[in-house]
Protein backbone atom coordinates (compact mmCIF):
# COMPACT_ATOMS: atom_id res chain seq x y z
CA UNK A 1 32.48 30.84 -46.99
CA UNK A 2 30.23 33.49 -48.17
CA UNK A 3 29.08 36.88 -46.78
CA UNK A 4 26.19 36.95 -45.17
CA UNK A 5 23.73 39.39 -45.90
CA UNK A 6 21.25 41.75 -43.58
CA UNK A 7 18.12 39.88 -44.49
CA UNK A 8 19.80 37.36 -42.29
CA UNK A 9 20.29 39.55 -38.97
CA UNK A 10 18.05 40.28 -36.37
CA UNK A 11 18.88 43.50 -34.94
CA UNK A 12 18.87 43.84 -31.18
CA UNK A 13 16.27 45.51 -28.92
CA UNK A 14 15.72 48.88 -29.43
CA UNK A 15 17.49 48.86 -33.01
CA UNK A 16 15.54 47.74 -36.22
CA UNK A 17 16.58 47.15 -39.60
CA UNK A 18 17.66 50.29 -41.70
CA UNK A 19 15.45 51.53 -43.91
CA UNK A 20 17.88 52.82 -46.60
CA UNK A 21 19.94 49.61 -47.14
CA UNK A 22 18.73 46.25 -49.37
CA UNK A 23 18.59 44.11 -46.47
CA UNK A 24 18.85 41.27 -48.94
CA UNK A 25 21.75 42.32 -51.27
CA UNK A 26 23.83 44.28 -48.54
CA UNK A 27 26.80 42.08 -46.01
CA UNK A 28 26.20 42.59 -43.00
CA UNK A 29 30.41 43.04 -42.66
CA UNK A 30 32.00 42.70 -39.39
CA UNK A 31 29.94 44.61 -37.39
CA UNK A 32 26.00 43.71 -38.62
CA UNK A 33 24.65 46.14 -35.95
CA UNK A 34 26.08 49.41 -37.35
CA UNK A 35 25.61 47.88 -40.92
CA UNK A 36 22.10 46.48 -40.78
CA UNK A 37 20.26 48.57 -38.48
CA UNK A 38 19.52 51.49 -36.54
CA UNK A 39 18.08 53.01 -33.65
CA UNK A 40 14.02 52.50 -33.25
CA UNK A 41 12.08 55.52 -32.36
CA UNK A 42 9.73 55.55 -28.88
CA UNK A 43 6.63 55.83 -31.20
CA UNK A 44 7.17 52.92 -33.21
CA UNK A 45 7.13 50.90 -29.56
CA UNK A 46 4.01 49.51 -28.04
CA UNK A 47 3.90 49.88 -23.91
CA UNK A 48 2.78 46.66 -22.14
CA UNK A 49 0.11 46.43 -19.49
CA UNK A 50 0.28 48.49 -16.62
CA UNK A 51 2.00 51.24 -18.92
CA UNK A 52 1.70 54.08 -20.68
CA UNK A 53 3.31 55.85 -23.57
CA UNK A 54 5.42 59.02 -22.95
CA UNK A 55 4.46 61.32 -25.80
CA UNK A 56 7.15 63.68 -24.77
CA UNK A 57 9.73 60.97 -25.79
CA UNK A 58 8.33 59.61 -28.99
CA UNK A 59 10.62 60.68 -30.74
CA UNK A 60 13.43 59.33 -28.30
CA UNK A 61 15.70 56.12 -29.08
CA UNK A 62 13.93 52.96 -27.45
CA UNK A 63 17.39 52.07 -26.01
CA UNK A 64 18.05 48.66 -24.59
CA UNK A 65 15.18 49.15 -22.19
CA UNK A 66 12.22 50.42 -24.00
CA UNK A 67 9.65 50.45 -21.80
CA UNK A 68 11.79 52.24 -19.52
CA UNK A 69 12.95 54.92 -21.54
CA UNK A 70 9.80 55.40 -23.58
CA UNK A 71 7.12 54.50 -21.14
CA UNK A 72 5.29 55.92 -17.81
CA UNK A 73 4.47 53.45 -15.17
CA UNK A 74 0.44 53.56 -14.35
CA UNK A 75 0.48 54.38 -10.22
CA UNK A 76 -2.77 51.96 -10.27
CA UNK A 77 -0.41 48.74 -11.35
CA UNK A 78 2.14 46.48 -9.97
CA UNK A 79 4.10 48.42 -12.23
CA UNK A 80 4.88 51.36 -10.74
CA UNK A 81 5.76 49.30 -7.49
CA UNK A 82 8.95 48.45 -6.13
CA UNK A 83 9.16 45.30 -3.99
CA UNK A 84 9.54 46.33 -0.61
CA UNK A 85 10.21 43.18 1.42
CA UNK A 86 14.32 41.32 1.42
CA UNK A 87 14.09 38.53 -0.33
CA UNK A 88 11.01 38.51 -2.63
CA UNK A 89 10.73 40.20 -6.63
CA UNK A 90 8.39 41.05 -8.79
CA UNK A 91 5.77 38.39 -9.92
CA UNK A 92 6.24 37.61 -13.35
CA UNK A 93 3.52 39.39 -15.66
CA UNK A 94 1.97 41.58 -12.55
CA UNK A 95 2.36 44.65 -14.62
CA UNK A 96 -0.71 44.73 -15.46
CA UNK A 97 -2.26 44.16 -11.79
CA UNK A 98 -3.94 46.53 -9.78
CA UNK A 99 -1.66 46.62 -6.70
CA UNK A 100 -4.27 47.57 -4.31
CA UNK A 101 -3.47 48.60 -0.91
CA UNK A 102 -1.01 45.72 -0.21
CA UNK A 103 1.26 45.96 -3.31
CA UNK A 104 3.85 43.68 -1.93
CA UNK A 105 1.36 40.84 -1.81
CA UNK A 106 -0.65 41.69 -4.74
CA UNK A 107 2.82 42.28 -7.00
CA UNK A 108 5.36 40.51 -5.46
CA UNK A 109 6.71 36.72 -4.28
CA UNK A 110 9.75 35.36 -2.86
CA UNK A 111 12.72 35.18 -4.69
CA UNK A 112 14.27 31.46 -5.55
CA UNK A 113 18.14 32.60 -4.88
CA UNK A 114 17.78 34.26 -1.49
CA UNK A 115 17.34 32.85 1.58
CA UNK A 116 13.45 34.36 2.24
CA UNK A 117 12.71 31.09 0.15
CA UNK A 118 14.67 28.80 1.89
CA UNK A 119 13.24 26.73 4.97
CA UNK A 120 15.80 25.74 7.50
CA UNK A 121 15.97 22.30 8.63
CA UNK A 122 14.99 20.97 12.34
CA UNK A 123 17.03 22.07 14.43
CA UNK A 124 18.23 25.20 13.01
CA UNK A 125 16.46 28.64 12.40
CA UNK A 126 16.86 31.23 10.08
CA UNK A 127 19.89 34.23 10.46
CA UNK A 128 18.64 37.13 11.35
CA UNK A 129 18.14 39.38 8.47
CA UNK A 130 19.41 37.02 5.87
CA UNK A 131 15.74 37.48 3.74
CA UNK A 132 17.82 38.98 1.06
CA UNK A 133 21.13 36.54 1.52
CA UNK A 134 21.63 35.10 -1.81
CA UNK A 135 21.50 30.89 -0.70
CA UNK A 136 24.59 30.31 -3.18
CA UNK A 137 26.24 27.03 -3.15
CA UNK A 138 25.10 26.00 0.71
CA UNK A 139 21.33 26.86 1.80
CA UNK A 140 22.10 25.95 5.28
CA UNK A 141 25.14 27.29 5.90
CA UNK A 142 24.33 31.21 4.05
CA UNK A 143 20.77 31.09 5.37
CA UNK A 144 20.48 28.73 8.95
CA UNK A 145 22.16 28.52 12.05
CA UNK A 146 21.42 26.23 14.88
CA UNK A 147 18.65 27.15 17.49
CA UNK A 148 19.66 27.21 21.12
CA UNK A 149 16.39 25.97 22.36
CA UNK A 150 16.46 22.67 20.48
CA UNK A 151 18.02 19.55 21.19
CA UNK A 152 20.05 20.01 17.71
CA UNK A 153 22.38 22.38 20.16
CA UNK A 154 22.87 19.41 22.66
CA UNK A 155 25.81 17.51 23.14
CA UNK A 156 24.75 14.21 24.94
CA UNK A 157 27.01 12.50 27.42
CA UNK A 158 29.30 9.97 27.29
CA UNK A 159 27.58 6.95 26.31
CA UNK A 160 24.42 8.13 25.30
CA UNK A 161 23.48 9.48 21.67
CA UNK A 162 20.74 11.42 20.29
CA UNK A 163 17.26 10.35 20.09
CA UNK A 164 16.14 9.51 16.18
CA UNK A 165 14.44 12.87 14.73
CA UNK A 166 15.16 15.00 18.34
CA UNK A 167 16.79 17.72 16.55
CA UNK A 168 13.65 19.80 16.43
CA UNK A 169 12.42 19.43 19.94
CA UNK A 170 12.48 21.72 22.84
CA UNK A 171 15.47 21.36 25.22
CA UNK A 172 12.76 21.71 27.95
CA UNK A 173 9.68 20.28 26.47
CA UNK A 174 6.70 18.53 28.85
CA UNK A 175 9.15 20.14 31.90
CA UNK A 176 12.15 17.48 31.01
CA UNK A 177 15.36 17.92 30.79
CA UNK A 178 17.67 18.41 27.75
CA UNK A 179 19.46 14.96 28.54
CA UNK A 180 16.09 13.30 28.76
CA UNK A 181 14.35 14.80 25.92
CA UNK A 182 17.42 14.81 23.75
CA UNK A 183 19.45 11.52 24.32
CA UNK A 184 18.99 8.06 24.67
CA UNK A 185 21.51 5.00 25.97
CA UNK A 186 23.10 3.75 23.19
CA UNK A 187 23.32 -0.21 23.52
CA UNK A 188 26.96 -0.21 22.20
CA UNK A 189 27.91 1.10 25.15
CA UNK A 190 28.82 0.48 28.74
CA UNK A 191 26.17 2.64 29.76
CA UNK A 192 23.31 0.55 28.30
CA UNK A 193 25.47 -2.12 30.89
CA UNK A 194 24.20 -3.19 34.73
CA UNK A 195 26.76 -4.64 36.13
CA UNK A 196 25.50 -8.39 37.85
CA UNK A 197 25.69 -8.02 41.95
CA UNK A 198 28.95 -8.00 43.98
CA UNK A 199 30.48 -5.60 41.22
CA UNK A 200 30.18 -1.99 40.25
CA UNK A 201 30.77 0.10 36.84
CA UNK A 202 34.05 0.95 36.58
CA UNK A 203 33.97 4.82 36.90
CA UNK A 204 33.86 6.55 33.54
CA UNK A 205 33.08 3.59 31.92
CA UNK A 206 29.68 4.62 30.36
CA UNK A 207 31.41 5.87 26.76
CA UNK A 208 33.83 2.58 26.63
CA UNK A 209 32.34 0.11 23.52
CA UNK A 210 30.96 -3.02 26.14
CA UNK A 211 32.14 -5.56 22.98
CA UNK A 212 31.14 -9.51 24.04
CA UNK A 213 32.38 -9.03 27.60
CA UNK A 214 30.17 -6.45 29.30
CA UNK A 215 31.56 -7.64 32.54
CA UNK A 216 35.17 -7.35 32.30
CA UNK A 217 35.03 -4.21 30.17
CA UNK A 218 32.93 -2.15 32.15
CA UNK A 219 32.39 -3.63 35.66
CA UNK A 220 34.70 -4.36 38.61
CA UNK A 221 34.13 -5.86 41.97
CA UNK A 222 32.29 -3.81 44.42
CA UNK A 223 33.19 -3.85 48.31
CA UNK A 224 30.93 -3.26 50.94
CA UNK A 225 31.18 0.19 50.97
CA UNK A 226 30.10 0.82 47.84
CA UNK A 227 26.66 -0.42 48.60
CA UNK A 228 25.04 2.86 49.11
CA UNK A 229 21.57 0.94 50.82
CA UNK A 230 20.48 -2.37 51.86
CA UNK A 231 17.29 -4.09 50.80
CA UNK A 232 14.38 -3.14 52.63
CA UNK A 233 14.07 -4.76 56.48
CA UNK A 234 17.62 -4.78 56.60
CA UNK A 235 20.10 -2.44 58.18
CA UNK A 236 24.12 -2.14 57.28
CA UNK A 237 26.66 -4.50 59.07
CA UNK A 238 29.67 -2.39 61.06
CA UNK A 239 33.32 -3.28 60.20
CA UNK A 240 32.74 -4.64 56.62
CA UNK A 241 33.17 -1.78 54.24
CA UNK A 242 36.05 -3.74 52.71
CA UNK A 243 34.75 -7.51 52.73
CA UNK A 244 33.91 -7.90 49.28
CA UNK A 245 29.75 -7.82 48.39
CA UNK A 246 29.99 -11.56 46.56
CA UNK A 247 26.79 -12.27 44.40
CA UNK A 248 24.31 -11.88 47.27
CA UNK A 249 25.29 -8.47 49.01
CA UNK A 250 22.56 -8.45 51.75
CA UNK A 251 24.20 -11.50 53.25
CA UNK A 252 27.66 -10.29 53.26
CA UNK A 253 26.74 -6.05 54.33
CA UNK A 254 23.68 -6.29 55.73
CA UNK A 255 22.05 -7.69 58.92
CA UNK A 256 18.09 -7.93 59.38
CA UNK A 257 16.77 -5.14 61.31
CA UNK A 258 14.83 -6.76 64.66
CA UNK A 259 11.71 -4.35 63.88
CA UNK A 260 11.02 -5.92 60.63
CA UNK A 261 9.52 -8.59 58.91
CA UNK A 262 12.80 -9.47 57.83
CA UNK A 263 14.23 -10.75 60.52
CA UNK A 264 10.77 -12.62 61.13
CA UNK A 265 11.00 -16.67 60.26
CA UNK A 266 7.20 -17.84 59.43
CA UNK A 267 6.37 -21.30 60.94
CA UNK A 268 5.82 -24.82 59.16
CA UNK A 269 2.30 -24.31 56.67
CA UNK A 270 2.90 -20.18 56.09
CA UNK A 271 5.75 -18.49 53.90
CA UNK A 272 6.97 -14.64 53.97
CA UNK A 273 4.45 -12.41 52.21
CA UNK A 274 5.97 -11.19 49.13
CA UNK A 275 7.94 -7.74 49.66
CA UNK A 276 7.49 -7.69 53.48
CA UNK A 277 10.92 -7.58 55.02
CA UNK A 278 10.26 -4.11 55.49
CA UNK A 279 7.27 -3.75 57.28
CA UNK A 280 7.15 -3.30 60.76
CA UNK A 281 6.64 -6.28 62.93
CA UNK A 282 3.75 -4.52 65.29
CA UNK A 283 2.55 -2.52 61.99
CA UNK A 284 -0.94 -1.62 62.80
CA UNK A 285 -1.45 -3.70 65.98
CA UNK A 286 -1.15 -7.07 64.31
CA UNK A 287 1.27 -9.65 65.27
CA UNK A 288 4.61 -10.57 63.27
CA UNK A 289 2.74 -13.64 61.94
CA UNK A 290 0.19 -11.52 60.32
CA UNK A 291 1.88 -8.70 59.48
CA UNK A 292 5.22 -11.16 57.94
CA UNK A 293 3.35 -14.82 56.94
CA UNK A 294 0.56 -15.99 54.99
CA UNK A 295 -0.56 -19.83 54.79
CA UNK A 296 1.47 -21.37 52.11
CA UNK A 297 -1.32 -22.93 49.40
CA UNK A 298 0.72 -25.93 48.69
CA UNK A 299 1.13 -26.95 52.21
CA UNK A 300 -1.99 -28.97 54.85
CA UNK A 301 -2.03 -25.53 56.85
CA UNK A 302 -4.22 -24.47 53.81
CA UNK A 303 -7.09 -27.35 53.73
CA UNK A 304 -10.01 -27.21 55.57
CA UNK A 305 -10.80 -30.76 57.24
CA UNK A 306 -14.54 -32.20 56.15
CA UNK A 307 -16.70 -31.94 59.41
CA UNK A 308 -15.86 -35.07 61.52
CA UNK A 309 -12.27 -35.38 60.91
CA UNK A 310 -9.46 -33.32 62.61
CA UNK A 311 -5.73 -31.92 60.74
CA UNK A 312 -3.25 -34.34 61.49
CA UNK A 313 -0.98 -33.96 63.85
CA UNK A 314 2.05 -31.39 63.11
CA UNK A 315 0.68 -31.39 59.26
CA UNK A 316 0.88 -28.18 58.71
CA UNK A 317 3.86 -28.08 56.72
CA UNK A 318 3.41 -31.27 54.65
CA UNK A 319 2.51 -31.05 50.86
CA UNK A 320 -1.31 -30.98 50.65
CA UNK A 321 -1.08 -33.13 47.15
CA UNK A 322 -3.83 -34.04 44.93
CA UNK A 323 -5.55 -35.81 48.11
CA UNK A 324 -5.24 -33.44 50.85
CA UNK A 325 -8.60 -34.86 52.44
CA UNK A 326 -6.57 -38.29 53.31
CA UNK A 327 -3.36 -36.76 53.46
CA UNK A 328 -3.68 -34.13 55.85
CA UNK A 329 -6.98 -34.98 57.67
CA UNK A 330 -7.64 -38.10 60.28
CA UNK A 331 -10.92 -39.01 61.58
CA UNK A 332 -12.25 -36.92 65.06
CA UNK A 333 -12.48 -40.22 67.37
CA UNK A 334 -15.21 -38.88 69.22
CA UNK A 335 -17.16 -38.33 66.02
CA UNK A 336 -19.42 -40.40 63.52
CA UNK A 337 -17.05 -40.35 60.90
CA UNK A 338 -14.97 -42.42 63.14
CA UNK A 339 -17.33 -45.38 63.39
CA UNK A 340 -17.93 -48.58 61.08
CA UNK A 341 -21.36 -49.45 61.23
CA UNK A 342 -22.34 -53.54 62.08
CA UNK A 343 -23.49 -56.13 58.90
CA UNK A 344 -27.06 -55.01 58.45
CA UNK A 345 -26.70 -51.24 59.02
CA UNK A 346 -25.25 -48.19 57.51
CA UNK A 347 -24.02 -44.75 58.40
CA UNK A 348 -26.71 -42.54 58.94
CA UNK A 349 -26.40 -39.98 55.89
CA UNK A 350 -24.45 -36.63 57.24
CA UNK A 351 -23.68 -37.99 60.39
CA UNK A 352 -20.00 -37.73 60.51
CA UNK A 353 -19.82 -34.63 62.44
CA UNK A 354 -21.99 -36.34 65.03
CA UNK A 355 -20.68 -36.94 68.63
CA UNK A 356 -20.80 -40.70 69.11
CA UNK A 357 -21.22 -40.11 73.19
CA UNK A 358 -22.41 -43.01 75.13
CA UNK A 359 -23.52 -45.25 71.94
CA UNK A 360 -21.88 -44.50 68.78
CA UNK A 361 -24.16 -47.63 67.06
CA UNK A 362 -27.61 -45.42 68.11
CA UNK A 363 -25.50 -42.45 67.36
CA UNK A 364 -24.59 -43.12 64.12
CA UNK A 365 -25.66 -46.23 62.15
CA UNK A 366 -29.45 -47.24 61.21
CA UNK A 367 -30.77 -50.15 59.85
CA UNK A 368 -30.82 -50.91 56.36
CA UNK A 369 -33.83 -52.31 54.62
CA UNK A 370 -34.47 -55.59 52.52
CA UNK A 371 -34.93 -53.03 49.87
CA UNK A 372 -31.51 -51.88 50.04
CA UNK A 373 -30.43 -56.12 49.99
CA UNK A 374 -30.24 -57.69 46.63
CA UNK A 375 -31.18 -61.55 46.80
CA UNK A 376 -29.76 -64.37 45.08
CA UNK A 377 -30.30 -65.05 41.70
CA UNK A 378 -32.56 -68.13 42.33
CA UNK A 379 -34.34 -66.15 45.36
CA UNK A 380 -36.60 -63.46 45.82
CA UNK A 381 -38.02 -61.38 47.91
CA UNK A 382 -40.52 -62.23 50.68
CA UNK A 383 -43.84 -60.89 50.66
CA UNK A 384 -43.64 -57.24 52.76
CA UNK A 385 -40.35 -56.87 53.81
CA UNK A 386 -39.31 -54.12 52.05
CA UNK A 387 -38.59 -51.69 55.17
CA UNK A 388 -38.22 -54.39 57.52
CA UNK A 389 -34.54 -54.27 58.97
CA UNK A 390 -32.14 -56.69 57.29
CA UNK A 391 -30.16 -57.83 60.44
CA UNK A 392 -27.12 -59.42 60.27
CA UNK A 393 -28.72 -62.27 58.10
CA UNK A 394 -30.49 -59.91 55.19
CA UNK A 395 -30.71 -63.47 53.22
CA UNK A 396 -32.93 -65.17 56.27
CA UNK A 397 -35.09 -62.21 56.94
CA UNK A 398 -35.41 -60.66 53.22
CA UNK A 399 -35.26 -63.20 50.67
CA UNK A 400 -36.60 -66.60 50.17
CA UNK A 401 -36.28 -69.40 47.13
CA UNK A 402 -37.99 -68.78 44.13
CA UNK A 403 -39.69 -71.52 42.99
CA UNK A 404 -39.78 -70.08 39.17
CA UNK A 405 -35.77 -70.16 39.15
CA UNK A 406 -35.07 -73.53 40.94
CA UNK A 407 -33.72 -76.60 39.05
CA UNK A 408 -35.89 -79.74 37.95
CA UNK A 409 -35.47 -81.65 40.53
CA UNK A 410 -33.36 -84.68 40.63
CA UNK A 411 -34.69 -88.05 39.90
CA UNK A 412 -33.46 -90.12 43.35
CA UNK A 413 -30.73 -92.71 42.71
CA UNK A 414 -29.07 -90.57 39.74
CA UNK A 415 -25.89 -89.05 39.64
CA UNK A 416 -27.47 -85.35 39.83
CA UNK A 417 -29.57 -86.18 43.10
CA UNK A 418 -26.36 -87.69 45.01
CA UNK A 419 -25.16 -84.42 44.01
CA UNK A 420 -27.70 -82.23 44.82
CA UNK A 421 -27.80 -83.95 48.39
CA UNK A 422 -24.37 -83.24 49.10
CA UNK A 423 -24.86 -79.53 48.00
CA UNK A 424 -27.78 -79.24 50.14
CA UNK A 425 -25.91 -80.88 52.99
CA UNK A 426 -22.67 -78.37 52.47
CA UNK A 427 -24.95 -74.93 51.88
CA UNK A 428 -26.53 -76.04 55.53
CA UNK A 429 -23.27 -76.52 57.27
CA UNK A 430 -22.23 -73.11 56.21
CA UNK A 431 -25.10 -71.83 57.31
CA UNK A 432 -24.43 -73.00 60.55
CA UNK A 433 -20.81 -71.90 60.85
CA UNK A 434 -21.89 -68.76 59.66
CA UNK A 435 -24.48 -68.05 62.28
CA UNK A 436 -21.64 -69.50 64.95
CA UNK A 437 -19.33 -66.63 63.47
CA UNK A 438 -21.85 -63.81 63.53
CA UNK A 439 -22.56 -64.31 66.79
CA UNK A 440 -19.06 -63.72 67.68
CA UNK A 441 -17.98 -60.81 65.37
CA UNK A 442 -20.99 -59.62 63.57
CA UNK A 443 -19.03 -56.54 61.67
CA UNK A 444 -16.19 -58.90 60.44
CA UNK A 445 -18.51 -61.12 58.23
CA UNK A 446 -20.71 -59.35 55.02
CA UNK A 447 -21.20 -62.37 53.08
CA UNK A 448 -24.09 -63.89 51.54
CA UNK A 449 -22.98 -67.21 51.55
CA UNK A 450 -26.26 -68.32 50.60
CA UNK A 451 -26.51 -66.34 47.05
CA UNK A 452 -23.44 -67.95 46.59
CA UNK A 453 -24.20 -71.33 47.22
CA UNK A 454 -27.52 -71.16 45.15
CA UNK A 455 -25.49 -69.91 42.68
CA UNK A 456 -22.71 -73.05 43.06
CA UNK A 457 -25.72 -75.66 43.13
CA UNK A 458 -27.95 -74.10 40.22
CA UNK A 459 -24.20 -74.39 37.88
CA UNK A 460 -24.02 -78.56 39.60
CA UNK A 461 -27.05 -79.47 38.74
CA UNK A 462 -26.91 -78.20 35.29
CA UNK A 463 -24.28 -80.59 34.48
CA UNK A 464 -21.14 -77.55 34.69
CA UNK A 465 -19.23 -79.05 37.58
């Protein structure tokens, strides 16, 4: 090593380098400060902004602190003012600044390390008069302390935890309660838990962890007694308080009270209006039927029979199906839509809600016309018949042969005359046994025998047999 020399040293504030030593050729030794340099004079320092120099100290040692010991605040500047307010300091280079007539908010700000700065979390609020705390190693705990108005100062019951980011909220807020504004079920819980029916929650239970068996872990079996009400309509049973409440309660506790639609039993076609076993029986002047039972959809009681027919009897209750017309309606016997009209008529059109009285034919049926009949298919129609009545032989009175359609006719002593005789001959013998049974039963016979037979003898004589 090698001495150092003063050239090498910067001397501290308020102290410059000595004028009578060779900076460059003297070592600085073991002390450099009292070797290299000595104290600087007020007038050789310059005063920042917002101060002035102190003539009467010029020729004073600048000290550590030259500005202070060799300067004079100007009363106009942040620097001549003193923060006023815990917790804040002086702006950095607000010397200068005129401090107006609200110097702590022209010159000053809040101070990092103390607790003015700090912002307590939700939940918590600021100690009183801790502004100029220093925060130190734990913000919260120097500077915050929790507010008794929030729900961050509410221990929630047994079973219940705190609602995600509640901390901040009023213990009263929108007129709740703390539990309600605060606190939540928590689902691990037997509180989050009903217990199914005929069994209670064991007492206490609400903080017990439900695990996979809810019902063993937080429910045992309830008696009668514990069953503080019975559904509406019903009334408590006497003498059962210890008969246990099984899965359906109501049976085992309760009995139906007489004044209600509970104890009501609709007949066949109507079922119990939802929710009415507790409304009165006489409620406002109506019967129990109307007050208790409305016609079941699904049931006869709800279809309207088509004029002319009547509901079947004791239908009421049967399923309606997908043909409630057939099965839960019948025919009104003393009514068109009774009646099946003779061969050569028809129902007259809306005429089943007609009254058949003395003569249900006149009553109900009409004639139909030629131009209703189709003929055979080597006939046609006769000249001006189209509204004439068809009777009960439409062929005879509407139709005759047309000439156009008939077959050559057969040369006599061939095979296809001897056959066109004895289809001739047949075709008249039916229409003899058909006039015979027409004038016995004219309704049970609607045949045209002779289309058919035209249509037989047309395919003979054309060779098909």
């Amino acid at each position: 090593c090698e001495a150092a020399k003063c050239s090498e040293h910067t001397c501290a504030t308020g102290t410059k380098a000595k004028t009578d030593v060779d900076a460059a050729t003297t070592d600085q030794t073991a002390d450099p400060a009292a070797t290299c340099c000595e104290a600087a004079k007020c007038s050789e320092f310059v005063c920042g902004a917002g101060y002035a120099a102190d003539t009467a100290k010029a020729q004073a040692d600048q000290t550590a602190t030259p500005t202070a010991n060799c300067c004079t605040a100007d009363a106009t500047m942040c620097s001549s003012h003193t923060c006023t307010v815990a917790g804040q300091k002086k702006k950095a280079d607000s010397d200068g600044t005129t401090k107006t007539d609200a110097p702590d908010a022209v010159c000053c700000e809040d101070d990092p390390t103390m607790c003015k700065a700090h912002t307590c979390a939700a939940g918590t609020k600021k100690i009183a008069a801790s502004d100029g705390t220093a925060i130190g190693d734990d913000a919260a705990a120097n500077c915050c302390e929790v507010d008794t108005t929030k729900c961050a100062s509410h221990t929630c019951a047994a079973g219940y935890k705190a609602k995600a980011d509640s901390a901040g909220i009023d213990l009263t807020a929108d007129g709740k309660t703390a539990p309600e504004n605060c606190c939540e079920v928590d689902a691990t819980m037997c509180s989050s838990h009903t217990c199914a029916a005929g069994t209670k929650k064991i007492a206490g239970s609400d903080g017990t962890a439900k695990t996979e068996a809810p019902e063993t872990v937080c429910c045992e079996a309830a008696t009668c007694k514990d069953l503080t009400a019975c559904e509406a309509g019903y009334v408590k049973k006497t003498g059962v308080d210890d008969s246990a409440q099984t899965a359906v309660p109501t049976a085992v506790c309760c009995d139906a009270d007489p004044t209600m639609c509970a104890s009501h039993t609709c007949v066949a076609g109507t079922l119990k209006i939802a929710a009415s076993n507790g409304t009165l029986l006489a409620a406002d002047g109506k019967t129990a039927a109307e007050n208790c039972c409305a016609v079941d959809p699904a049931k006869c009681s709800s279809h309207t029979c088509a004029d002319g027919y009547l509901a079947k009897a004791n239908s009421a209750g049967t399923d309606k199906g997908d043909t409630p017309a057939t099965t839960c309606c019948e025919a009104d016997a003393t009514k068109c839509a009774s009646q099946t009209c003779a061969a050569g008529t028809e129902k007259k059109a809306d005429s089943d809600a007609t009254p058949i009285g003395d003569d249900a034919a006149a009553a109900c049926c009409q004639n139909k016309l030629c131009k209703d009949f189709t003929c055979g298919i080597a006939q046609k129609y006769k000249d001006g018949v189209a509204d004439t009545a068809q009777t009960a032989m439409p062929v005879e009175v509407c139709c005759m042969v047309d000439p156009t359609k008939q077959p050559p006719v057969p040369v006599k002593g061939t095979a296809t005359f001897v056959a066109h005789a004895e289809m001739a001959e047949a075709q008249m013998a039916v229409h003899h046994m058909l006039a015979e049974l027409l004038s016995v039963n004219p309704v049970d016979v609607m045949v045209n025998v002779t289309s058919v037979m035209n249509v037989a003898a047309a395919r003979r004589l054309d060779g098909h047999g």
